[in-house]
Protein backbone atom coordinates (compact mmCIF):
# COMPACT_ATOMS: atom_id res chain seq x y z
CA UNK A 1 89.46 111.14 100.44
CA UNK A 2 86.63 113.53 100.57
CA UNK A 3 84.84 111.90 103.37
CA UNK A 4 87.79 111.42 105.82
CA UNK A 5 89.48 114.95 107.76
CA UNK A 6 91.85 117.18 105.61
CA UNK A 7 94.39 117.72 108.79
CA UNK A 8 95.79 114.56 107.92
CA UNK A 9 96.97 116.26 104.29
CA UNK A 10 98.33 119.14 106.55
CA UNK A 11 100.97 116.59 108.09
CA UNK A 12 98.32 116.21 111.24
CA UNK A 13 96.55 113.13 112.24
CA UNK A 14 92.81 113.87 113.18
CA UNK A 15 91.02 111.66 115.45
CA UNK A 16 87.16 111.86 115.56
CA UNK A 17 84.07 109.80 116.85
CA UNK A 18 82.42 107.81 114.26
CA UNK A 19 79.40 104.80 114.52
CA UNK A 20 79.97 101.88 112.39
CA UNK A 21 77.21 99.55 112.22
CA UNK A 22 78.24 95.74 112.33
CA UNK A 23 75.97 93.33 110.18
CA UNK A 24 74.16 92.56 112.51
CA UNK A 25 73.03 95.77 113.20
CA UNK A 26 75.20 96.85 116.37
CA UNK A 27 76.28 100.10 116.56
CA UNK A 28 80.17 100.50 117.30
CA UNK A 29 81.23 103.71 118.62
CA UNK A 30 85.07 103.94 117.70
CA UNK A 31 87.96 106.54 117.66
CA UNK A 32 89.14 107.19 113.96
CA UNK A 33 92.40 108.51 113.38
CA UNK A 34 93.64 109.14 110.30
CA UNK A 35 97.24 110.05 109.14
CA UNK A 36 98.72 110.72 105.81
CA UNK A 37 101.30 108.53 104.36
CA UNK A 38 104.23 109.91 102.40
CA UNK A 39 107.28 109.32 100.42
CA UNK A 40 110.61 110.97 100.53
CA UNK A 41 109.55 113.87 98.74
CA UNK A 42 106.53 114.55 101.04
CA UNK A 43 104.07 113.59 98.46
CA UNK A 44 101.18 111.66 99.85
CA UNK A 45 101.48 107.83 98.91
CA UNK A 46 98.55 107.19 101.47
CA UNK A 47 96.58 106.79 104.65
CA UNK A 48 96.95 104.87 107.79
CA UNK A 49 93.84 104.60 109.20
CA UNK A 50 93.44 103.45 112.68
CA UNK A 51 90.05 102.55 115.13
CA UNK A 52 89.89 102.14 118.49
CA UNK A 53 86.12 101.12 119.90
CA UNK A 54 85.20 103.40 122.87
């Protein structure tokens, strides 16, 4: 995930500010955290990505 915060492969979810543009051409200013996902043997399986619009 070379665009998205390598904290989360650390075992740390990262939150940053991010503007996603709706198709209508509205600019959302949002919250992105993102945490890694992973199985029993700590190998990553995943991410859980979660937005929250400030």
């Amino acid at each position: 995930m070379g665009v998205f915060p390598r904290l989360a492969d650390q075992g740390e979810p990262e939150t940053r500010q991010w503007t996603y543009l709706r198709n209508n051409g509205e600019q959302r200013i949002v919250n992105l955290t993102v945490s890694a996902m992973r199985d029993a043997e700590g190998v990553i399986t995943g991410y859980l990505l979660s937005l929250i619009h400030i």
